[in-house]
PDB file of N, CA and C in Angstrom:
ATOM      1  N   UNK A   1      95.304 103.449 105.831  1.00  0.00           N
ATOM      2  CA  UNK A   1      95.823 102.278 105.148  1.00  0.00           C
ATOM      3  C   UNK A   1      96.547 101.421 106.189  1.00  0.00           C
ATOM      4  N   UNK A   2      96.125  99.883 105.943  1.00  0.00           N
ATOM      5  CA  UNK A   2      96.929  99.236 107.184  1.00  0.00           C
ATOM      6  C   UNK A   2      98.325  98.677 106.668  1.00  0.00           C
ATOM      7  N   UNK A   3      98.792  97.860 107.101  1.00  0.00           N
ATOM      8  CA  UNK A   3     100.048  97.020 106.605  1.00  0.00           C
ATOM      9  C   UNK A   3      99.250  96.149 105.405  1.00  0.00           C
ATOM     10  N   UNK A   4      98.547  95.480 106.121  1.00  0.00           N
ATOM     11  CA  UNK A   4      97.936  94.904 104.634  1.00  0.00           C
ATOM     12  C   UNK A   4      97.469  95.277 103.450  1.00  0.00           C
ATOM     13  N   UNK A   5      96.799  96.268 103.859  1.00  0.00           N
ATOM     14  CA  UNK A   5      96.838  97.033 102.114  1.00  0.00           C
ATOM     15  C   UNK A   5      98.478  97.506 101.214  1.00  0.00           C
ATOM     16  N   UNK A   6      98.996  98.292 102.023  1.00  0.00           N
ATOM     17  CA  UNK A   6     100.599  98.288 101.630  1.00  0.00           C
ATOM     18  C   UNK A   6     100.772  96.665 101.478  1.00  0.00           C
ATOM     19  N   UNK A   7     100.950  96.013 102.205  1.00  0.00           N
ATOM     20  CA  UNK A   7     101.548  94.842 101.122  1.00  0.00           C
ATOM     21  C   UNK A   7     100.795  94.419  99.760  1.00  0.00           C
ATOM     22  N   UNK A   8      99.563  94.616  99.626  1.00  0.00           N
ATOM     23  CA  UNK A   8      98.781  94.211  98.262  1.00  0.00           C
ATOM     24  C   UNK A   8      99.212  95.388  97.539  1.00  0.00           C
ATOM     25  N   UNK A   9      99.571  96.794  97.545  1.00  0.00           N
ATOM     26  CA  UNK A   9      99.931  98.107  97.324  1.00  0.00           C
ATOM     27  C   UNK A   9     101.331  97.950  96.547  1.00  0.00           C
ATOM     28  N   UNK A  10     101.844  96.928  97.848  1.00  0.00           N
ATOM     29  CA  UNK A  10     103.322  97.628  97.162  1.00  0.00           C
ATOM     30  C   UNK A  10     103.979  96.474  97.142  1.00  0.00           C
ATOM     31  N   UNK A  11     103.970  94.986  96.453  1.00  0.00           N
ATOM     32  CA  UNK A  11     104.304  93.718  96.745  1.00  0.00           C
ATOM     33  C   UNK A  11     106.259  93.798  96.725  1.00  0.00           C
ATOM     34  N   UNK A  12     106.319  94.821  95.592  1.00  0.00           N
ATOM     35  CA  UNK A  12     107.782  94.634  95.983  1.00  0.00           C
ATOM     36  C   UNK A  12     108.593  94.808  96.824  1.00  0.00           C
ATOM     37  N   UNK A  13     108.034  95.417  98.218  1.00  0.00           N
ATOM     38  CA  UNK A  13     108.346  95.323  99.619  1.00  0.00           C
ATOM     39  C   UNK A  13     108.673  96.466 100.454  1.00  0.00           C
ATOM     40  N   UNK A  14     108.443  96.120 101.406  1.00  0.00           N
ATOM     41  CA  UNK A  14     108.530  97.184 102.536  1.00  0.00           C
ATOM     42  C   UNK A  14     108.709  96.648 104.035  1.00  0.00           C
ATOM     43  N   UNK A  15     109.307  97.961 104.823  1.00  0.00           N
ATOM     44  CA  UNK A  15     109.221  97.415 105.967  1.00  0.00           C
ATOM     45  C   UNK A  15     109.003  98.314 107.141  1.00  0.00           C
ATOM     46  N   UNK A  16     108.488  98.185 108.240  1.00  0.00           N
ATOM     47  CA  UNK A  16     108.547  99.156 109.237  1.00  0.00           C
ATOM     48  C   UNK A  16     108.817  98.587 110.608  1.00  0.00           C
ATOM     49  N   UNK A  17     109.548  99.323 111.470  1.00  0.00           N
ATOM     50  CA  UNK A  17     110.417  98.702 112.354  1.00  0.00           C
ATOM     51  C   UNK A  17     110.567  99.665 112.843  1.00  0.00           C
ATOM     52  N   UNK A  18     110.983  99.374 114.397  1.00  0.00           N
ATOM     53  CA  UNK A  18     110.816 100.570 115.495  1.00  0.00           C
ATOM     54  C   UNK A  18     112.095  99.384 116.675  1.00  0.00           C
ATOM     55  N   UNK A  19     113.200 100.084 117.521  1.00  0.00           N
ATOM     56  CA  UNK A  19     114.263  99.302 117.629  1.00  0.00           C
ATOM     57  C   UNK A  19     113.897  99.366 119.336  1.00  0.00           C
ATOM     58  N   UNK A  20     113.106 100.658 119.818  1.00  0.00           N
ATOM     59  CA  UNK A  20     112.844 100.939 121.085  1.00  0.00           C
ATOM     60  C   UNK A  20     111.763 100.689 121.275  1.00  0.00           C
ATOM     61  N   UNK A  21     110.772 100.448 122.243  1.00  0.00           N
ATOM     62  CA  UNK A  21     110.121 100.833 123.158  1.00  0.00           C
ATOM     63  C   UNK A  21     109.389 102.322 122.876  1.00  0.00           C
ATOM     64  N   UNK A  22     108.307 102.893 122.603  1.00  0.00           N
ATOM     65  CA  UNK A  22     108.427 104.338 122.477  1.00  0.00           C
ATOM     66  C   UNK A  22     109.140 104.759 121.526  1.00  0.00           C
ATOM     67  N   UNK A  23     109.949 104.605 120.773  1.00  0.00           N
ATOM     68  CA  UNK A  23     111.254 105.149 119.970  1.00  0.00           C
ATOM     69  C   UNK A  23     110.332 105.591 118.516  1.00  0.00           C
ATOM     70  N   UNK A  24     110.541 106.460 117.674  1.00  0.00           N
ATOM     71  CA  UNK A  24     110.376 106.635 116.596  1.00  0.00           C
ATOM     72  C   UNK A  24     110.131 105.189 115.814  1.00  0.00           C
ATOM     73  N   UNK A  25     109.159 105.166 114.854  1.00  0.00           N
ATOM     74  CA  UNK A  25     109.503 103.774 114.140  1.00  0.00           C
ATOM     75  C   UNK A  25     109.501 104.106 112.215  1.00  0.00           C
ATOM     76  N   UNK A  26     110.574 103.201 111.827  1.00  0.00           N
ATOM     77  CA  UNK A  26     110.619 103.818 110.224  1.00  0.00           C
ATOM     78  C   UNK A  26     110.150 102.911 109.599  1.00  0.00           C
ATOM     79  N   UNK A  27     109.210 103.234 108.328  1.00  0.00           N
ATOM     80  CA  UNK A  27     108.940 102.601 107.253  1.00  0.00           C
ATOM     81  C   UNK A  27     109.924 102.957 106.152  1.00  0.00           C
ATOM     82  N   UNK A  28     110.209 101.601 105.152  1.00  0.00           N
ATOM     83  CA  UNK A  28     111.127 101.907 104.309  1.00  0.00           C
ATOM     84  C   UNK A  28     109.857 101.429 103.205  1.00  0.00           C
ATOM     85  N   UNK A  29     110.105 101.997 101.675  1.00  0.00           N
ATOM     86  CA  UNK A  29     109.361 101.347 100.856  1.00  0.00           C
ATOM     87  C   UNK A  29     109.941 101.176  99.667  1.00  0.00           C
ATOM     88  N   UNK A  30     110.003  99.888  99.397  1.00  0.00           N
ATOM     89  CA  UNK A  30     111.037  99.814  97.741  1.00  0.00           C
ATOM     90  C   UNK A  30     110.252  99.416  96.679  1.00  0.00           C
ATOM     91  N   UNK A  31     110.539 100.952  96.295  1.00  0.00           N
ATOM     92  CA  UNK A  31     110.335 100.920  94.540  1.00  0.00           C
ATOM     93  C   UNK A  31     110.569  99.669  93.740  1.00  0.00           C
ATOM     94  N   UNK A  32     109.976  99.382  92.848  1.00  0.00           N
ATOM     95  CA  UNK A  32     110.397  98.343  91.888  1.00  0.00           C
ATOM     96  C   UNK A  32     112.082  99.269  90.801  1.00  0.00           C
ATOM     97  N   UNK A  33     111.607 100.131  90.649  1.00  0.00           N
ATOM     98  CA  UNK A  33     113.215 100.607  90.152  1.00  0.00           C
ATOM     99  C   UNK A  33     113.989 100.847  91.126  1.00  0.00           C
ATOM    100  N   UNK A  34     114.369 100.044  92.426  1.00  0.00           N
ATOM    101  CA  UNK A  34     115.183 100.220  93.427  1.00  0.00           C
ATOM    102  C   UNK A  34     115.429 100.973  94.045  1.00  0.00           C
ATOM    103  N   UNK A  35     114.634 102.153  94.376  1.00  0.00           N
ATOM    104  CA  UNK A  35     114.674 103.414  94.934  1.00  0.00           C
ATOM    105  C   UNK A  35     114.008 102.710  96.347  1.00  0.00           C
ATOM    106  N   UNK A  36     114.644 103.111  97.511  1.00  0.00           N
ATOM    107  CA  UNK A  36     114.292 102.858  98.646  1.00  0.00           C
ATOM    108  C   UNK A  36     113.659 104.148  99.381  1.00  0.00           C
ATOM    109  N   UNK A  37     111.963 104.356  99.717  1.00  0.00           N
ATOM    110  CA  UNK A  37     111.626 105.899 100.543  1.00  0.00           C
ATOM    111  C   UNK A  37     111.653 105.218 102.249  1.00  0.00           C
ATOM    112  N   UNK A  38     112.308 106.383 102.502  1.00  0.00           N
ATOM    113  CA  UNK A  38     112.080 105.831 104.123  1.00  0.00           C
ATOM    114  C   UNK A  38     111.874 106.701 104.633  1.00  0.00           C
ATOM    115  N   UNK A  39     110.992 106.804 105.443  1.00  0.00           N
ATOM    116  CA  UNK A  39     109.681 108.034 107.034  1.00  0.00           C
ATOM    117  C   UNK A  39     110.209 107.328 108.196  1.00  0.00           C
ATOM    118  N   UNK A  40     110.306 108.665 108.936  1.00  0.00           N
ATOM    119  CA  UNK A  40     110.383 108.151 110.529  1.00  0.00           C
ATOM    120  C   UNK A  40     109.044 108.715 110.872  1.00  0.00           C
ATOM    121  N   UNK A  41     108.562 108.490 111.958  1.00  0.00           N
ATOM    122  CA  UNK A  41     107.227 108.995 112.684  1.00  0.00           C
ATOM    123  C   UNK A  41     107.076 108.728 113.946  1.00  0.00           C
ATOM    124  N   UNK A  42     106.067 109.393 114.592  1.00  0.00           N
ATOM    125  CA  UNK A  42     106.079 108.697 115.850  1.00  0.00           C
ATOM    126  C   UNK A  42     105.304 107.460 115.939  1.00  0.00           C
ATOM    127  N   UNK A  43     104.822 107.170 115.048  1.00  0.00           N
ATOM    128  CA  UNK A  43     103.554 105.931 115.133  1.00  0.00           C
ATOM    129  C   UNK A  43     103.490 105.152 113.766  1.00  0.00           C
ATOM    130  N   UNK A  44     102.994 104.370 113.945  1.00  0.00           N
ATOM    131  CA  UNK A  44     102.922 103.401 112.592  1.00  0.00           C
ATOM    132  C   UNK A  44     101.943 104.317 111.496  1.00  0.00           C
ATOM    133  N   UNK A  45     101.010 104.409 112.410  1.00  0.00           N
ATOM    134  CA  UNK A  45      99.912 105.347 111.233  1.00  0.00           C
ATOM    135  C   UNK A  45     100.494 106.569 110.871  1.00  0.00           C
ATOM    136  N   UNK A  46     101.198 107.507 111.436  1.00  0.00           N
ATOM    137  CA  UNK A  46     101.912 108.950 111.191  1.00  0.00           C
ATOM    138  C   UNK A  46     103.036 108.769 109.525  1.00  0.00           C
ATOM    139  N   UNK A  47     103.560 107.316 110.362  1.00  0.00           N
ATOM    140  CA  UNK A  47     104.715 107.107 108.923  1.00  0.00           C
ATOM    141  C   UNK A  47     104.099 107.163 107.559  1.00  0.00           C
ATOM    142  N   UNK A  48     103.093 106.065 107.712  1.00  0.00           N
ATOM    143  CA  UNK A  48     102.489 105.582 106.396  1.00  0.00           C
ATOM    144  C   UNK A  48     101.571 107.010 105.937  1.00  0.00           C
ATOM    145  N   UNK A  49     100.958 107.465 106.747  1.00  0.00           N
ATOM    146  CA  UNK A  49     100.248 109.142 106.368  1.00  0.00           C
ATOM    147  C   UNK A  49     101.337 109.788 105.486  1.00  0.00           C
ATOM    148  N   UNK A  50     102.829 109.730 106.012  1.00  0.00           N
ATOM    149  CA  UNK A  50     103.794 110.873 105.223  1.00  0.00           C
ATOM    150  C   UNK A  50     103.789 110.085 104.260  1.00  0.00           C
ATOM    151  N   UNK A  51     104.131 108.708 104.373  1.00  0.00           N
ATOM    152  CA  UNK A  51     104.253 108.181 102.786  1.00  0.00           C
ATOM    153  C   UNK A  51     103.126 108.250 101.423  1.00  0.00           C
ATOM    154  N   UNK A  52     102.244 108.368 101.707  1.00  0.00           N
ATOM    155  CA  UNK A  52     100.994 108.321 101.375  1.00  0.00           C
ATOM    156  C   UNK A  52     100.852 109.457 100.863  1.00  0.00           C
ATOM    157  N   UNK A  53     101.291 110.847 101.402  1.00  0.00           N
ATOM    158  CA  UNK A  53     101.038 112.022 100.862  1.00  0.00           C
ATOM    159  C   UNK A  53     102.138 112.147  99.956  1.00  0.00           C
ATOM    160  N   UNK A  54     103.443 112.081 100.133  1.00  0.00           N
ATOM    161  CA  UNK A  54     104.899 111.838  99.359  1.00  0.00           C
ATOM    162  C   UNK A  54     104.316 111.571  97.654  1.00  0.00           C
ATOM    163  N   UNK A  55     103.497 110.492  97.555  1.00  0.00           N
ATOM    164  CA  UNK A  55     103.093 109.560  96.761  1.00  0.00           C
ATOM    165  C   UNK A  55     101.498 110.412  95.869  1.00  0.00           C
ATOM    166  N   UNK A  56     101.074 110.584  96.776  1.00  0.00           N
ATOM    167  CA  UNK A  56      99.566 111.125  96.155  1.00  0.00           C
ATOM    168  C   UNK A  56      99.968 112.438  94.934  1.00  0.00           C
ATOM    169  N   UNK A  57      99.135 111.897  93.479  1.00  0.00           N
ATOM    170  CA  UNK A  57      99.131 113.214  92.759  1.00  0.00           C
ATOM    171  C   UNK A  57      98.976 114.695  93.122  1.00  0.00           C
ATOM    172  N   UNK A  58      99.611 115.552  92.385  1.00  0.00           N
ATOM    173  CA  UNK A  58      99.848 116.796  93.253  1.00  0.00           C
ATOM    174  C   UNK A  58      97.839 117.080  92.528  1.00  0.00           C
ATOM    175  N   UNK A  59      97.747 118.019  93.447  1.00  0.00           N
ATOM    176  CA  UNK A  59      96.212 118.637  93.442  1.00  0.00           C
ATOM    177  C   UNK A  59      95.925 119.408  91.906  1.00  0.00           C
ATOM    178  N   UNK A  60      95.138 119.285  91.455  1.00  0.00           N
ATOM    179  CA  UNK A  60      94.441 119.903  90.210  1.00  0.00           C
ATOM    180  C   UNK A  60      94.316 121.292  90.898  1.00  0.00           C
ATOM    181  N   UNK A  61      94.701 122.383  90.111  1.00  0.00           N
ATOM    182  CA  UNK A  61      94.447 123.538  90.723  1.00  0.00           C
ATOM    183  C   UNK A  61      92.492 124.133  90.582  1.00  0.00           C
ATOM    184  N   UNK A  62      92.324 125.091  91.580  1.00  0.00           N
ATOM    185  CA  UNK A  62      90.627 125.042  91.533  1.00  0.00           C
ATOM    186  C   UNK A  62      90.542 126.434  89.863  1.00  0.00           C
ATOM    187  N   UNK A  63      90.014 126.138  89.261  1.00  0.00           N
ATOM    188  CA  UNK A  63      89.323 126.462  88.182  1.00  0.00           C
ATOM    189  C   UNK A  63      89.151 128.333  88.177  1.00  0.00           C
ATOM    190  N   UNK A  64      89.909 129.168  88.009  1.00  0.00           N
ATOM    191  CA  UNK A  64      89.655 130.525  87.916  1.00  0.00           C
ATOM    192  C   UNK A  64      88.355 130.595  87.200  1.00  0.00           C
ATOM    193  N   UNK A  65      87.279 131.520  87.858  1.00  0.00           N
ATOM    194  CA  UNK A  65      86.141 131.510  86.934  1.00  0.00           C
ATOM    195  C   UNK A  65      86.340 133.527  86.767  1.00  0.00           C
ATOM    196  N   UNK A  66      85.976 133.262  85.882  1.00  0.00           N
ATOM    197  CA  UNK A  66      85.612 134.973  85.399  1.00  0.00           C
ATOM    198  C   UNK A  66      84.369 135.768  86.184  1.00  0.00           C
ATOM    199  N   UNK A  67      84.669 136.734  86.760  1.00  0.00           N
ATOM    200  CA  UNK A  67      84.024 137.187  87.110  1.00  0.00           C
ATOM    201  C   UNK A  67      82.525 137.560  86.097  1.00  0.00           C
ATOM    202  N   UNK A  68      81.365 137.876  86.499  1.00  0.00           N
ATOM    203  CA  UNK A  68      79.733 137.878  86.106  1.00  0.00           C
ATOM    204  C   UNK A  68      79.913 139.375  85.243  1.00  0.00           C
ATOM    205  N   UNK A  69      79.720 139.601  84.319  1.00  0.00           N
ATOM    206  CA  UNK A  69      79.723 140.734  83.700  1.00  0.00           C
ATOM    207  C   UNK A  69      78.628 141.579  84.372  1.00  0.00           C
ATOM    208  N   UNK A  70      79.061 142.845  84.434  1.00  0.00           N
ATOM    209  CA  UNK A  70      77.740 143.595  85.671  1.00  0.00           C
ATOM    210  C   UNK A  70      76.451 144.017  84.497  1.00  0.00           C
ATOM    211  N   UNK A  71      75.678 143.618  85.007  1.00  0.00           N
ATOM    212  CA  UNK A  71      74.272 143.904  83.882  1.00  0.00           C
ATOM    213  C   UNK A  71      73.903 145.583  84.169  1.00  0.00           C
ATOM    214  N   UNK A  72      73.511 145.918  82.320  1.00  0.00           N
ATOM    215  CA  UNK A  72      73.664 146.692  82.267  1.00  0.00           C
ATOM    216  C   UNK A  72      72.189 147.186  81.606  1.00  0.00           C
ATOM    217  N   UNK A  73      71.365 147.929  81.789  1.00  0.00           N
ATOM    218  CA  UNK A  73      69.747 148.385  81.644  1.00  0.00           C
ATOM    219  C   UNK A  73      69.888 148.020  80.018  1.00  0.00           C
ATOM    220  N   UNK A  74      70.871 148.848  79.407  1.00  0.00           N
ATOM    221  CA  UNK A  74      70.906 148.590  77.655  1.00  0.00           C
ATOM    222  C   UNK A  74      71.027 147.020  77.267  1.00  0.00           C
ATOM    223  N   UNK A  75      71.223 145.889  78.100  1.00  0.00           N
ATOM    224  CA  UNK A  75      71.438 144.338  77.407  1.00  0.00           C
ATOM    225  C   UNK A  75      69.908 143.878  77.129  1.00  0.00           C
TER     226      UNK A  75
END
């Protein structure tokens, strides 16, 4: 995801900013109910990856199947 999709994503705003050279850089992202998330990372793409997963529905668990009933000469 680039910056531009986050801004069509998330219009009520965000920001990412890095103060050094090399330095860690943080994305902040504000909720429309005013909750501010903020990632440090080493890279622009690393931040938005943590945010992204933070955010993503948790996983559907995989489907227990029953084991095959063992066939038996009498069926």
């Amino acid at each position: 995801m680039t910056l531009d999709d986050l801004r069509r994503r998330f219009p009520h705003g965000f920001a990412l900013y890095a103060f050094d050279p090399g330095a860690p850089v943080t994305l902040e992202v504000h909720a429309t109910n005013g909750v501010m998330l903020t990632y440090r990372a080493r890279t622009e793409a690393e931040a938005i990856a943590a945010f992204l997963a933070d955010i993503a529905p948790p996983a559907e668990p995989e489907p227990v199947s029953e084991p095959e009933p063992a066939v038996d000469v009498f069926d």
